[in-house]
PDB file of N, CA and C in Angstrom:
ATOM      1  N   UNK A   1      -3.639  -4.260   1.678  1.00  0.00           N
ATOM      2  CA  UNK A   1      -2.902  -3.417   0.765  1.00  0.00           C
ATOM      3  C   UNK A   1      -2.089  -4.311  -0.155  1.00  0.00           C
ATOM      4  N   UNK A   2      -2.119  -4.057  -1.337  1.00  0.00           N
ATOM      5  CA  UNK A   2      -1.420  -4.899  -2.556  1.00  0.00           C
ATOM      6  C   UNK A   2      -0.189  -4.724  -2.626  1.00  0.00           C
ATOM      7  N   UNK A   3       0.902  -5.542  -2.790  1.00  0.00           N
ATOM      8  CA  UNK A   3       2.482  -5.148  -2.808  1.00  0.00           C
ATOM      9  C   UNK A   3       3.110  -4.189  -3.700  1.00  0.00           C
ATOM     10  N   UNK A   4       2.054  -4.241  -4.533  1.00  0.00           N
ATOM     11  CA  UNK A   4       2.170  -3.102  -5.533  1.00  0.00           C
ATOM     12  C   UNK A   4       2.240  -1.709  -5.140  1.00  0.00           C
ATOM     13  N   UNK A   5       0.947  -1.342  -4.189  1.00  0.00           N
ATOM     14  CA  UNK A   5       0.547  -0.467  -3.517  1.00  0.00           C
ATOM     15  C   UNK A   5       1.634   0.275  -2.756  1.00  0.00           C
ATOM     16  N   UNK A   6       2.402  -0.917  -1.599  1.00  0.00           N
ATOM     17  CA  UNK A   6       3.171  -0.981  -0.933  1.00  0.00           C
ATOM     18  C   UNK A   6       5.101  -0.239  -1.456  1.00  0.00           C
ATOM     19  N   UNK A   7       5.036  -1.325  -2.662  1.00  0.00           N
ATOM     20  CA  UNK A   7       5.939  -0.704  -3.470  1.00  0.00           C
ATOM     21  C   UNK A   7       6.101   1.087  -3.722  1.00  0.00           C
ATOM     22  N   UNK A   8       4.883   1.349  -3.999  1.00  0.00           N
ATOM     23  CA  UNK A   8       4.204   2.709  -4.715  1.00  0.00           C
ATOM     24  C   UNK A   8       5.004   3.547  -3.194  1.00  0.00           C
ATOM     25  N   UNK A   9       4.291   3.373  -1.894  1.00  0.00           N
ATOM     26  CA  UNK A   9       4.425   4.572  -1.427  1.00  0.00           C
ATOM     27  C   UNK A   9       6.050   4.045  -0.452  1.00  0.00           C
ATOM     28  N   UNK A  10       6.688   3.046  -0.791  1.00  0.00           N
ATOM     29  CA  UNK A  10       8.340   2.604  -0.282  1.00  0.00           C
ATOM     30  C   UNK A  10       8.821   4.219  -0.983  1.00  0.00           C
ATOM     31  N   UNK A  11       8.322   4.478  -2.488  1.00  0.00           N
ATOM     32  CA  UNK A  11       8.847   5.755  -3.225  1.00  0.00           C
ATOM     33  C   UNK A  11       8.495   6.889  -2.645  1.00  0.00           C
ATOM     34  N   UNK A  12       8.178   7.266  -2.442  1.00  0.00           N
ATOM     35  CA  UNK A  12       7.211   8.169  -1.768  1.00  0.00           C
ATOM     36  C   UNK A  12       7.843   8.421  -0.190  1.00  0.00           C
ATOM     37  N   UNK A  13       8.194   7.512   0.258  1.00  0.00           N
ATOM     38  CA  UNK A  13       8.556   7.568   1.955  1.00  0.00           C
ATOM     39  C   UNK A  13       9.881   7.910   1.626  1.00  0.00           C
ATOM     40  N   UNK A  14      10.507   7.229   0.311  1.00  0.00           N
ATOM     41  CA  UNK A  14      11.859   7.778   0.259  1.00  0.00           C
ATOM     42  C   UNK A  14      12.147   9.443  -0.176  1.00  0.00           C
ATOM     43  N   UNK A  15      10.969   9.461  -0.690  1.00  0.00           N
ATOM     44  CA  UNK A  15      11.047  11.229  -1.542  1.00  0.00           C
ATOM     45  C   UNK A  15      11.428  11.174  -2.678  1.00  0.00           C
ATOM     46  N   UNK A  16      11.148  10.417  -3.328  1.00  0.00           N
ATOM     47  CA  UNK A  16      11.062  10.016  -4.539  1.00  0.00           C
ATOM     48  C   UNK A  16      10.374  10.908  -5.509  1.00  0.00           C
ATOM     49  N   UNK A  17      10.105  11.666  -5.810  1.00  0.00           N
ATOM     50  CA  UNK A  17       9.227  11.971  -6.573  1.00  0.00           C
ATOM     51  C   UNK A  17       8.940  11.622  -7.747  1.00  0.00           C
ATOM     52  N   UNK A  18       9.929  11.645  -8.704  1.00  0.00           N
ATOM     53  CA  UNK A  18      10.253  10.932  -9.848  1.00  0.00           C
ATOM     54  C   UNK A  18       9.566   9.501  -9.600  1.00  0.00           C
ATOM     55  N   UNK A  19      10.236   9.062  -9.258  1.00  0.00           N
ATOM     56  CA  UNK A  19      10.344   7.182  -8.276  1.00  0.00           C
ATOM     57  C   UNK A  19       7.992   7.066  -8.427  1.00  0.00           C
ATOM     58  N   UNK A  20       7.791   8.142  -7.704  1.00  0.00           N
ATOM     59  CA  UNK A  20       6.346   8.032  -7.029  1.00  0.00           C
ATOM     60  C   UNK A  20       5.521   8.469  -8.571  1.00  0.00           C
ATOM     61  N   UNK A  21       6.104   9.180  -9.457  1.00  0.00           N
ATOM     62  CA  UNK A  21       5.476   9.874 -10.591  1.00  0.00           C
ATOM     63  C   UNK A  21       5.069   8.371 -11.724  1.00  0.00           C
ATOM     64  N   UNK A  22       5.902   7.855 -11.330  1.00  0.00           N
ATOM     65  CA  UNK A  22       6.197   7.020 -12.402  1.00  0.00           C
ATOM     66  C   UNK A  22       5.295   5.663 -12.272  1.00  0.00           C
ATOM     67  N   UNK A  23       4.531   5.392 -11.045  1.00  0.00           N
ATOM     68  CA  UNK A  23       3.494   4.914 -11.013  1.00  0.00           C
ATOM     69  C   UNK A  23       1.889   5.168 -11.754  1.00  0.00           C
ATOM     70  N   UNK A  24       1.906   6.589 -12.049  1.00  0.00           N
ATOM     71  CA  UNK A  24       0.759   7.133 -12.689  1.00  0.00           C
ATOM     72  C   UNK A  24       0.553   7.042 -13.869  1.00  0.00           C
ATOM     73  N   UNK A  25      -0.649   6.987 -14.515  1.00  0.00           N
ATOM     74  CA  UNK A  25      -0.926   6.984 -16.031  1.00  0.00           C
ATOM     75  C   UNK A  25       0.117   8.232 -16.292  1.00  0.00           C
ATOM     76  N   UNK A  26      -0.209   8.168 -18.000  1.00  0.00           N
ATOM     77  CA  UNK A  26       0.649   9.887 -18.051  1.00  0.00           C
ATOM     78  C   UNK A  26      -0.307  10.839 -18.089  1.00  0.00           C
ATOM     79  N   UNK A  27      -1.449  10.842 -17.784  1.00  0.00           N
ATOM     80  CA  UNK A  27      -2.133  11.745 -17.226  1.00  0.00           C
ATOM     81  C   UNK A  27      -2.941  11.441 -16.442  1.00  0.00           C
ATOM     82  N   UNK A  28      -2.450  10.775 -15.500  1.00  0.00           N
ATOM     83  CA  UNK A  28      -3.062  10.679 -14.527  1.00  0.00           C
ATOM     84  C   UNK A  28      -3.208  11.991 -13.121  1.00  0.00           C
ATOM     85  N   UNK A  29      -3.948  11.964 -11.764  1.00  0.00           N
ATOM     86  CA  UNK A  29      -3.788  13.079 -11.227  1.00  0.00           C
ATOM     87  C   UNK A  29      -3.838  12.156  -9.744  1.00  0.00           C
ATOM     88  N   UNK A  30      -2.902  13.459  -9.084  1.00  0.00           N
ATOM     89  CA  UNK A  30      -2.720  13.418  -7.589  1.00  0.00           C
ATOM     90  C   UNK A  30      -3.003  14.489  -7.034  1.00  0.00           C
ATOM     91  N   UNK A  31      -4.138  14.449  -6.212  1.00  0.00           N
ATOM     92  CA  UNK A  31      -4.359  15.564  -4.590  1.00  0.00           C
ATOM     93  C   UNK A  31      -4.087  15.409  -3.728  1.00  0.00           C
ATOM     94  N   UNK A  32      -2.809  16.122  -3.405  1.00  0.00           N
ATOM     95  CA  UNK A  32      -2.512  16.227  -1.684  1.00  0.00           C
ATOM     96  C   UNK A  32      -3.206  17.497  -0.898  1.00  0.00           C
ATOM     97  N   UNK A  33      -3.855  17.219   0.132  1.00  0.00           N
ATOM     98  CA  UNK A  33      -4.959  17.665   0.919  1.00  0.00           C
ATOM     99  C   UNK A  33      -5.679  18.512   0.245  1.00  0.00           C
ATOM    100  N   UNK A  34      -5.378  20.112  -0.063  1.00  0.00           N
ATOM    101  CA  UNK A  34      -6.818  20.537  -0.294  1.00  0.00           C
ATOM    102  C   UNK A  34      -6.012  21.471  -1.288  1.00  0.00           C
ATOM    103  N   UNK A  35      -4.985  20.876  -1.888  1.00  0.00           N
ATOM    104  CA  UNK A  35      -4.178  21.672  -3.328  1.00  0.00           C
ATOM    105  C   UNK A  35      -5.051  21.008  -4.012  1.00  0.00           C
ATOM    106  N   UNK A  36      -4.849  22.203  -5.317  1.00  0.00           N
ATOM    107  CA  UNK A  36      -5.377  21.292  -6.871  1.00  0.00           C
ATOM    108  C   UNK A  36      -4.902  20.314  -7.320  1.00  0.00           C
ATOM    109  N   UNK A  37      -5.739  19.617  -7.763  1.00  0.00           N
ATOM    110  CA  UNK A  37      -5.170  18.420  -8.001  1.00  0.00           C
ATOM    111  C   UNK A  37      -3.505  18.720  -9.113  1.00  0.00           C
ATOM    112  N   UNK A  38      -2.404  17.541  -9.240  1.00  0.00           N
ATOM    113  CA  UNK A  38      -1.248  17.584 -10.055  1.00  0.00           C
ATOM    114  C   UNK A  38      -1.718  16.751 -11.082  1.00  0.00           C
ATOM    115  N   UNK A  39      -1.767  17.143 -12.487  1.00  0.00           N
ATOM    116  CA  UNK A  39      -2.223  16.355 -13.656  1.00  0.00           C
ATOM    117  C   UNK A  39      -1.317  15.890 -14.613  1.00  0.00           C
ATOM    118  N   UNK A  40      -1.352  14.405 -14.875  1.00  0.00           N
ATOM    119  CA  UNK A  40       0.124  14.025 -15.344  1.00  0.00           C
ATOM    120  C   UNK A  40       1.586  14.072 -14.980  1.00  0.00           C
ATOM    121  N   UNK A  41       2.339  13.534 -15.244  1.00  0.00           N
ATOM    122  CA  UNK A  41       3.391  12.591 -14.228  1.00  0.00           C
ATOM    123  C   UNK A  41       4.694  14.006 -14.248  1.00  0.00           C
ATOM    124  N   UNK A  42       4.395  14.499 -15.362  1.00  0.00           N
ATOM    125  CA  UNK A  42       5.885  15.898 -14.807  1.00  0.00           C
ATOM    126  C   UNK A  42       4.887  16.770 -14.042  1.00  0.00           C
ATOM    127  N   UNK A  43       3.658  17.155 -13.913  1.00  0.00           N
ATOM    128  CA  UNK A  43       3.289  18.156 -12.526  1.00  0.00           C
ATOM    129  C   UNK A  43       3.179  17.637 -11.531  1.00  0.00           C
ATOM    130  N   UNK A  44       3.066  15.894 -11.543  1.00  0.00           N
ATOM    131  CA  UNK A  44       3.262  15.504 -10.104  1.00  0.00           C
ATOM    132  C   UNK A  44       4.714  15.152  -9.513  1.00  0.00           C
ATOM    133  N   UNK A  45       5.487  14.988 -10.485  1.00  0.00           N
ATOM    134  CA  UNK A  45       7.175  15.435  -9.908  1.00  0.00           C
ATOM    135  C   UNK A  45       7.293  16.488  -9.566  1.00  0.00           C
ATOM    136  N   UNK A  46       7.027  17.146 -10.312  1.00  0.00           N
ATOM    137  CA  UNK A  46       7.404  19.025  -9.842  1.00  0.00           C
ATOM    138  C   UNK A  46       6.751  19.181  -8.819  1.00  0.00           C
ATOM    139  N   UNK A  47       5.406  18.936  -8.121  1.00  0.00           N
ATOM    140  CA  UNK A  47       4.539  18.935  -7.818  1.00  0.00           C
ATOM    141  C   UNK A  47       5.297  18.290  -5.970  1.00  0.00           C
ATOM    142  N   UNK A  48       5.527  17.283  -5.831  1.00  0.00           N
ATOM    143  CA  UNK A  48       6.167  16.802  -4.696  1.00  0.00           C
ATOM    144  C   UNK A  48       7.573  16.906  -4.440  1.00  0.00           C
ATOM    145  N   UNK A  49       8.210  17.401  -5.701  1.00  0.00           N
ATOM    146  CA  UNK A  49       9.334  17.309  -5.608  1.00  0.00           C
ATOM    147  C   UNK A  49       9.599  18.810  -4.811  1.00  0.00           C
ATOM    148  N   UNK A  50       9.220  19.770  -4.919  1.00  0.00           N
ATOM    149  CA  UNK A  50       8.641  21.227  -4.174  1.00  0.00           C
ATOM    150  C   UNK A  50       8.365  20.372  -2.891  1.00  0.00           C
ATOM    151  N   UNK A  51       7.201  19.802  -2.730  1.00  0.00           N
ATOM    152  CA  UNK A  51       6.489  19.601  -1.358  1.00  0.00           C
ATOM    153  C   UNK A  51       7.755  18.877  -0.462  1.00  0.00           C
ATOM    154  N   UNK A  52       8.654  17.854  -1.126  1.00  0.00           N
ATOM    155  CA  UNK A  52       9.748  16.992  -0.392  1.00  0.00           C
ATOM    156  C   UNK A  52      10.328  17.959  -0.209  1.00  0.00           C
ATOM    157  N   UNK A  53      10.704  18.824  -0.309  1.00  0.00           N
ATOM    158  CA  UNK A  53      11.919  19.941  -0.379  1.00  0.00           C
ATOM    159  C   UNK A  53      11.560  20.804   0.958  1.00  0.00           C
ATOM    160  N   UNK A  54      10.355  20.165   1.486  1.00  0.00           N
ATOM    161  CA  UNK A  54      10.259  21.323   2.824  1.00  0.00           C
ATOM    162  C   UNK A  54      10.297  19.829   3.760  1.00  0.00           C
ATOM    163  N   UNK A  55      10.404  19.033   3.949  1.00  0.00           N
ATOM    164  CA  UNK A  55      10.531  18.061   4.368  1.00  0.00           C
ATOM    165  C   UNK A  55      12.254  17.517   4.527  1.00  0.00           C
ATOM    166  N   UNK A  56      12.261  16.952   5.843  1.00  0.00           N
ATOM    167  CA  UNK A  56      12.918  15.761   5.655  1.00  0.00           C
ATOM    168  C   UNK A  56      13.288  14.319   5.804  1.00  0.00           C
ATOM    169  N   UNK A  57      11.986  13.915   5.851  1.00  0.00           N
ATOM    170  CA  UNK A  57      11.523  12.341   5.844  1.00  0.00           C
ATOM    171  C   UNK A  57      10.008  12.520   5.840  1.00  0.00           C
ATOM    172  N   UNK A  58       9.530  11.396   5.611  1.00  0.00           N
ATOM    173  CA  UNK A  58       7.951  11.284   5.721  1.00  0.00           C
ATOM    174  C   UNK A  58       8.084   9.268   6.031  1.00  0.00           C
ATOM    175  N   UNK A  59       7.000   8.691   6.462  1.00  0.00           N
ATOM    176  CA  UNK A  59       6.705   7.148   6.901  1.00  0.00           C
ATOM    177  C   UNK A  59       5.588   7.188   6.879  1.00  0.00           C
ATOM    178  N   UNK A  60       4.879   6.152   6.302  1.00  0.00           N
ATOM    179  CA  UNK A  60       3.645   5.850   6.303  1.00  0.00           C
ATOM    180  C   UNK A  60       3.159   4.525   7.023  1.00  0.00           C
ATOM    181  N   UNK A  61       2.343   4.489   8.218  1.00  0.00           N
ATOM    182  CA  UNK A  61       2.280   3.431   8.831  1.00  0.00           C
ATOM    183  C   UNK A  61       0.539   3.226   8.189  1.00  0.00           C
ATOM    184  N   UNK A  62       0.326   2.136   7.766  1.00  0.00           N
ATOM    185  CA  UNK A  62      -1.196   1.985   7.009  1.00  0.00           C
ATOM    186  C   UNK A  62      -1.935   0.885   8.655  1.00  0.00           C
ATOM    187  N   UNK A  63      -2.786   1.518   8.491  1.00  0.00           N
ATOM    188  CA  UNK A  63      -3.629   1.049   9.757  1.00  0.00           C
ATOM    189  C   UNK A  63      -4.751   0.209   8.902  1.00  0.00           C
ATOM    190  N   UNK A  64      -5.533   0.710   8.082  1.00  0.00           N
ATOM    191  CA  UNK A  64      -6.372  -0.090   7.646  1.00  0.00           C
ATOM    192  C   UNK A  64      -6.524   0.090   6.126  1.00  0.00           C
ATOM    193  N   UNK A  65      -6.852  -1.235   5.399  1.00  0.00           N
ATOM    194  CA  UNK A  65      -6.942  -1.059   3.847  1.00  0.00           C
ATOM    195  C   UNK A  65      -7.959  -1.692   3.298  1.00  0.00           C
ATOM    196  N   UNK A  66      -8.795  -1.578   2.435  1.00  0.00           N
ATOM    197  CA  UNK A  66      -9.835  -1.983   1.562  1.00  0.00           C
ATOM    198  C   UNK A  66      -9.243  -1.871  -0.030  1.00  0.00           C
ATOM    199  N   UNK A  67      -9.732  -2.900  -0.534  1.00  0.00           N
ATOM    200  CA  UNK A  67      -9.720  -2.932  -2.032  1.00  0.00           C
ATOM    201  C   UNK A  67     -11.458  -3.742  -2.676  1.00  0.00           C
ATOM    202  N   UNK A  68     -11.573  -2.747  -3.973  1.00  0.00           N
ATOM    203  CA  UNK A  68     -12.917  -2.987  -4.197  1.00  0.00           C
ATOM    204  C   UNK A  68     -12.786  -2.604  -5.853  1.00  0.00           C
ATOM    205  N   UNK A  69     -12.807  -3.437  -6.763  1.00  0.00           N
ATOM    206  CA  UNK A  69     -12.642  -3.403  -8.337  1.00  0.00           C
ATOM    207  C   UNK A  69     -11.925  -2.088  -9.075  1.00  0.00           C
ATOM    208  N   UNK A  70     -10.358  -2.344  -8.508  1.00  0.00           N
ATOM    209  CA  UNK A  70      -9.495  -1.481  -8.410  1.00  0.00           C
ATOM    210  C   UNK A  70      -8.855  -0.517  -7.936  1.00  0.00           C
ATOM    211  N   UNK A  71     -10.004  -0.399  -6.731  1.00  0.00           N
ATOM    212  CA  UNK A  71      -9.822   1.025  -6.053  1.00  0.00           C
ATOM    213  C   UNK A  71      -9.188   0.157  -5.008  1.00  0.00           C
ATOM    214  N   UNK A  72      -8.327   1.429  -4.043  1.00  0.00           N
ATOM    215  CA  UNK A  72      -7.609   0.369  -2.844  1.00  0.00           C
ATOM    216  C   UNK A  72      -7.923   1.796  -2.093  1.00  0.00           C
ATOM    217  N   UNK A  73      -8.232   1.926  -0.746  1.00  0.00           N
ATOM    218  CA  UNK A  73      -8.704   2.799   0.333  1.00  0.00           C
ATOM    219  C   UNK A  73      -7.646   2.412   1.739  1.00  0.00           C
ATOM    220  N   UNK A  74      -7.009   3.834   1.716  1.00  0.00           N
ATOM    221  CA  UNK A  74      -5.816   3.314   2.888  1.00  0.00           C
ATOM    222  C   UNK A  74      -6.483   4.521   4.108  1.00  0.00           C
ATOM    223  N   UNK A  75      -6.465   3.836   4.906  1.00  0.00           N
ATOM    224  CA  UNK A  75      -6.389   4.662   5.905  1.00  0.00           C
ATOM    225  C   UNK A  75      -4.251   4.626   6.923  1.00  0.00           C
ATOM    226  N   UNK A  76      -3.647   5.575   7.174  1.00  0.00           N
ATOM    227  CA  UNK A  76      -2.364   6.013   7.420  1.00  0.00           C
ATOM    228  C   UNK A  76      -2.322   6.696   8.399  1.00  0.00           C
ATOM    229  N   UNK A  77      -1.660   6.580   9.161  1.00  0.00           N
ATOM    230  CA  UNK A  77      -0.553   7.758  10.241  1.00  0.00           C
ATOM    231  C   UNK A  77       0.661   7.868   9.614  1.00  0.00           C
ATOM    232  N   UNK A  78       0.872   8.708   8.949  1.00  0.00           N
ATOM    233  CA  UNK A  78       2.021   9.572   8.333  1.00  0.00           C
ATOM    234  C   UNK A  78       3.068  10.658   9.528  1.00  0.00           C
ATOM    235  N   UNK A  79       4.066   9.877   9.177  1.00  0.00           N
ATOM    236  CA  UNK A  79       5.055  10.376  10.474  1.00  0.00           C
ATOM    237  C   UNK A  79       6.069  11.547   9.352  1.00  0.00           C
ATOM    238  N   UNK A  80       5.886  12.501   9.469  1.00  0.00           N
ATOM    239  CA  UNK A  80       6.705  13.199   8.708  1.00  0.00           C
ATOM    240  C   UNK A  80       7.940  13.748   9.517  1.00  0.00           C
ATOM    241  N   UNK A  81       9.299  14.105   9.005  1.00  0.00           N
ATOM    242  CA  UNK A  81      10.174  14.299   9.995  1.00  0.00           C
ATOM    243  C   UNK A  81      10.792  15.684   9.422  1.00  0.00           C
ATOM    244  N   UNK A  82      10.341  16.981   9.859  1.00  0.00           N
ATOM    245  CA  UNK A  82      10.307  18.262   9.986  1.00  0.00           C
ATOM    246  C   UNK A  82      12.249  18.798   9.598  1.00  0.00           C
ATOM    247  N   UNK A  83      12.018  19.767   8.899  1.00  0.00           N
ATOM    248  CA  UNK A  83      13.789  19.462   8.847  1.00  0.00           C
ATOM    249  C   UNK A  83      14.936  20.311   9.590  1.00  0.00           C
ATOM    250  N   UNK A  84      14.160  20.743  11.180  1.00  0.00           N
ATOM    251  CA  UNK A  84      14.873  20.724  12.033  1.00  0.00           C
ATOM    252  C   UNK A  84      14.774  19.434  13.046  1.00  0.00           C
ATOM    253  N   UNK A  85      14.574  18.395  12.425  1.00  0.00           N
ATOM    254  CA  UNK A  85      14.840  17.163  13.129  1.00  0.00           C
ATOM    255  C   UNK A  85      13.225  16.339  13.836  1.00  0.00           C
ATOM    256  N   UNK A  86      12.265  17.544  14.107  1.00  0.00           N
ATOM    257  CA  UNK A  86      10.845  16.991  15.007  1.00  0.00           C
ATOM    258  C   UNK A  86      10.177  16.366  13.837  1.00  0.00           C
ATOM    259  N   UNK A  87       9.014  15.490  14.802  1.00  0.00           N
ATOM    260  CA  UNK A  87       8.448  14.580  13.692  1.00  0.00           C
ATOM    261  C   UNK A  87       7.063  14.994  14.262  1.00  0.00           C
ATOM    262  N   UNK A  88       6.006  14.674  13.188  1.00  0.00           N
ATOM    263  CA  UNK A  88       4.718  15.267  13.737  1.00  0.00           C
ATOM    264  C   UNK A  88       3.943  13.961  12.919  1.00  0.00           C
ATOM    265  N   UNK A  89       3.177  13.644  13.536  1.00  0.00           N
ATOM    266  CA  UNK A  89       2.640  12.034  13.242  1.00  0.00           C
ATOM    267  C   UNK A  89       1.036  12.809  12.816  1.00  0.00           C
ATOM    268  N   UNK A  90       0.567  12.344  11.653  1.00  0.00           N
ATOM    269  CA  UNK A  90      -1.088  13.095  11.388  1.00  0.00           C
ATOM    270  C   UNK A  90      -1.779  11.647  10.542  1.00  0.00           C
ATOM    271  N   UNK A  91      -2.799  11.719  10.668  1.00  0.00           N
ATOM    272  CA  UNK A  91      -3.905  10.861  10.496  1.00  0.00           C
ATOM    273  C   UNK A  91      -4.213  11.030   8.835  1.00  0.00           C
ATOM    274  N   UNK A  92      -4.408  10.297   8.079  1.00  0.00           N
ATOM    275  CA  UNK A  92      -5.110  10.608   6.512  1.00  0.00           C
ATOM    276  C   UNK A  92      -5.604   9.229   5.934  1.00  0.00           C
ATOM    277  N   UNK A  93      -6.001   9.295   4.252  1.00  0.00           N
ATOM    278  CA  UNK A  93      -6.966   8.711   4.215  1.00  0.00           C
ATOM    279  C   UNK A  93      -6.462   8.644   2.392  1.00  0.00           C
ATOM    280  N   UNK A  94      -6.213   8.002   1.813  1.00  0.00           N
ATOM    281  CA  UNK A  94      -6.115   8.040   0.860  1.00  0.00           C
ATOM    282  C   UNK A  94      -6.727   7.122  -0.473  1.00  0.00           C
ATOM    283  N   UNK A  95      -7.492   7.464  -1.448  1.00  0.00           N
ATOM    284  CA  UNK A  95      -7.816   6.782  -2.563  1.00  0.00           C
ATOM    285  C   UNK A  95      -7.335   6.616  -4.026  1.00  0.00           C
ATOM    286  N   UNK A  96      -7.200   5.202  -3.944  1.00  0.00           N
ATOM    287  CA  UNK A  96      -6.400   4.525  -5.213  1.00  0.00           C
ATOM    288  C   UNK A  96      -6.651   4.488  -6.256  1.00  0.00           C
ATOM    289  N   UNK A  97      -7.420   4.963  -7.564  1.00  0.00           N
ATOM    290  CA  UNK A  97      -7.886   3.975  -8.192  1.00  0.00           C
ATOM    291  C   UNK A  97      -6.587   3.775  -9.476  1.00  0.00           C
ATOM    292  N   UNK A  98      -6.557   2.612  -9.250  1.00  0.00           N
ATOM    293  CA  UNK A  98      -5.577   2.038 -10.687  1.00  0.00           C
ATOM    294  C   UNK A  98      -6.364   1.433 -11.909  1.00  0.00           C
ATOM    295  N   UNK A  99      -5.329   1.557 -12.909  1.00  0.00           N
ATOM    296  CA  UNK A  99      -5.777   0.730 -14.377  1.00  0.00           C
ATOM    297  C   UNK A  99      -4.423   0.123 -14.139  1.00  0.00           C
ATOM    298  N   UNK A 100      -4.784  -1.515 -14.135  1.00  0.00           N
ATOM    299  CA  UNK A 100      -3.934  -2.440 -13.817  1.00  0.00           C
ATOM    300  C   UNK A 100      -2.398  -2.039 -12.856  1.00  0.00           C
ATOM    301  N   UNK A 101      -1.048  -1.663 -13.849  1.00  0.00           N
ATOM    302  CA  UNK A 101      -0.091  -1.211 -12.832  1.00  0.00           C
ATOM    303  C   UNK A 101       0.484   0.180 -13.243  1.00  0.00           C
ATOM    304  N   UNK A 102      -0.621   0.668 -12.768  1.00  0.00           N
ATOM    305  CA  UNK A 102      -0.217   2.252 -13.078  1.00  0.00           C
ATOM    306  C   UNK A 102      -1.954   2.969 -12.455  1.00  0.00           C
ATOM    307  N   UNK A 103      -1.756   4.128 -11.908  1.00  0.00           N
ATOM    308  CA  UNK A 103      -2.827   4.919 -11.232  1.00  0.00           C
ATOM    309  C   UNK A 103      -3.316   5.646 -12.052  1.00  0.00           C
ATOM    310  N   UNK A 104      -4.620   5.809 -12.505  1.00  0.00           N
ATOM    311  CA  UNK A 104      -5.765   6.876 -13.322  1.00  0.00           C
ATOM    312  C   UNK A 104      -5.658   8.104 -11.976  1.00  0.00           C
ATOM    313  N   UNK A 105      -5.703   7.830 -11.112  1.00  0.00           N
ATOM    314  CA  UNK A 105      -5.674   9.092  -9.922  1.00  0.00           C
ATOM    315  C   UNK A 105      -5.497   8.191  -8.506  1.00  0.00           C
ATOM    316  N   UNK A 106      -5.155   9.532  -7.286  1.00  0.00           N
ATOM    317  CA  UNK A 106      -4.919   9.606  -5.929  1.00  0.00           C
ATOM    318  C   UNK A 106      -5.214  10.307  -5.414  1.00  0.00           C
ATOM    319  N   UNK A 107      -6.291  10.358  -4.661  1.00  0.00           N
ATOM    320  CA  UNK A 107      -6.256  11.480  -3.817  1.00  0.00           C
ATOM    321  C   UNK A 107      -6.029  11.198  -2.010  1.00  0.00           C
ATOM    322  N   UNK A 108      -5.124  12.065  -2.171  1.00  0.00           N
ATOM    323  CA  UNK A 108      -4.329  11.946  -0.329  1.00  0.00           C
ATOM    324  C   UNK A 108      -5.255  12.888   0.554  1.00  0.00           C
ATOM    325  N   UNK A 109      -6.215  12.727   1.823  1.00  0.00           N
ATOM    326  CA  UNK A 109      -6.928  13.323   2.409  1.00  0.00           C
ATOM    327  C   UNK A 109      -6.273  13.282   3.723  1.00  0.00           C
ATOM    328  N   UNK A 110      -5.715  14.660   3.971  1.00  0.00           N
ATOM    329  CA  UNK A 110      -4.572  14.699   5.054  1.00  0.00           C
ATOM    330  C   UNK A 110      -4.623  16.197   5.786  1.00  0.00           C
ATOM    331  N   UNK A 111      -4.730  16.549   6.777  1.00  0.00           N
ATOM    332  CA  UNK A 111      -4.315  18.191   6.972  1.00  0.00           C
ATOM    333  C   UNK A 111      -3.255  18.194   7.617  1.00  0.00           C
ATOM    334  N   UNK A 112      -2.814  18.637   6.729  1.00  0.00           N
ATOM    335  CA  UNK A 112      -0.703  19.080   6.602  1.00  0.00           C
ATOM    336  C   UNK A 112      -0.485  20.387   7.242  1.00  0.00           C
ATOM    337  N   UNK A 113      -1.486  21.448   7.927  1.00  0.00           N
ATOM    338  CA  UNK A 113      -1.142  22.331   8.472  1.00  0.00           C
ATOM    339  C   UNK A 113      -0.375  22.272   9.783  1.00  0.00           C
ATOM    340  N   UNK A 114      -0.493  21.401  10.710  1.00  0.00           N
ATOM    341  CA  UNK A 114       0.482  20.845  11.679  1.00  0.00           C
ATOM    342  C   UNK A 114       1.570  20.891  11.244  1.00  0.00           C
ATOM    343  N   UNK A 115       2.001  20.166   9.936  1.00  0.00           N
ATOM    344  CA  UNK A 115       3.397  20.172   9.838  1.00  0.00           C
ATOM    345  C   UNK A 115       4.321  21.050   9.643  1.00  0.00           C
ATOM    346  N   UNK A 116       3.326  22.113   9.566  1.00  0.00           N
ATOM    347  CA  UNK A 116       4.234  23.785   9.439  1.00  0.00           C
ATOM    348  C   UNK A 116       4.241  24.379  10.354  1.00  0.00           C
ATOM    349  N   UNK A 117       3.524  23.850  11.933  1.00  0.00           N
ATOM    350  CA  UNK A 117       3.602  24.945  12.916  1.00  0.00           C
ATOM    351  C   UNK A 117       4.579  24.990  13.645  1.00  0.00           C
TER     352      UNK A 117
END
């Protein structure tokens, strides 16, 4: 995983949304699990900044990473921390592709229904 990369989701673990938006082209797009994709950098603030708001922490522990002519492939255990205090740890899979330092798209492959039960 590239420090860049690393950088990217430090925002993101913080709840950043803004912070995490601001990595993307300006129209670039993000899919978290099986929502429509968020297109360009104010629907993907609005976009997580909603999703952080049912949350109160998230951690991303990256287990395994590939990079291949821009694309970077994370595999994660995402520890999210529920905001009556429980944490529910889920498995996902996420794809990078960047134009140099900024993301053309992301898509996060995750089932987040656990974290609501």
């Amino acid at each position: 995983m590239s420090d860049w990369l690393r950088t990217v989701y430090d925002r993101a673990d913080a709840l950043d949304a803004d912070g995490y938006a601001r990595f993307f082209e300006e129209d670039g797009t993000f899919t978290l699990a099986n929502n429509p994709p968020m297109r360009g950098r104010a629907e993907i603030t609005a976009g997580l900044t909603q999703f952080f708001g049912t949350i109160a922490g998230m951690r991303h522990e990256f287990l395994r990473t590939y990079q291949l002519d821009g694309t970077e492939i994370m595999e994660a255990a995402v520890t999210y921390t529920r905001k009556d205090g429980t944490q529910v740890t889920l498995p996902g899979m996420t794809i990078c592709v960047r134009n140099h330092d900024r993301m053309r798209e992301s898509r996060a492959y995750i089932d987040i229904g656990p974290l609501f039960r």
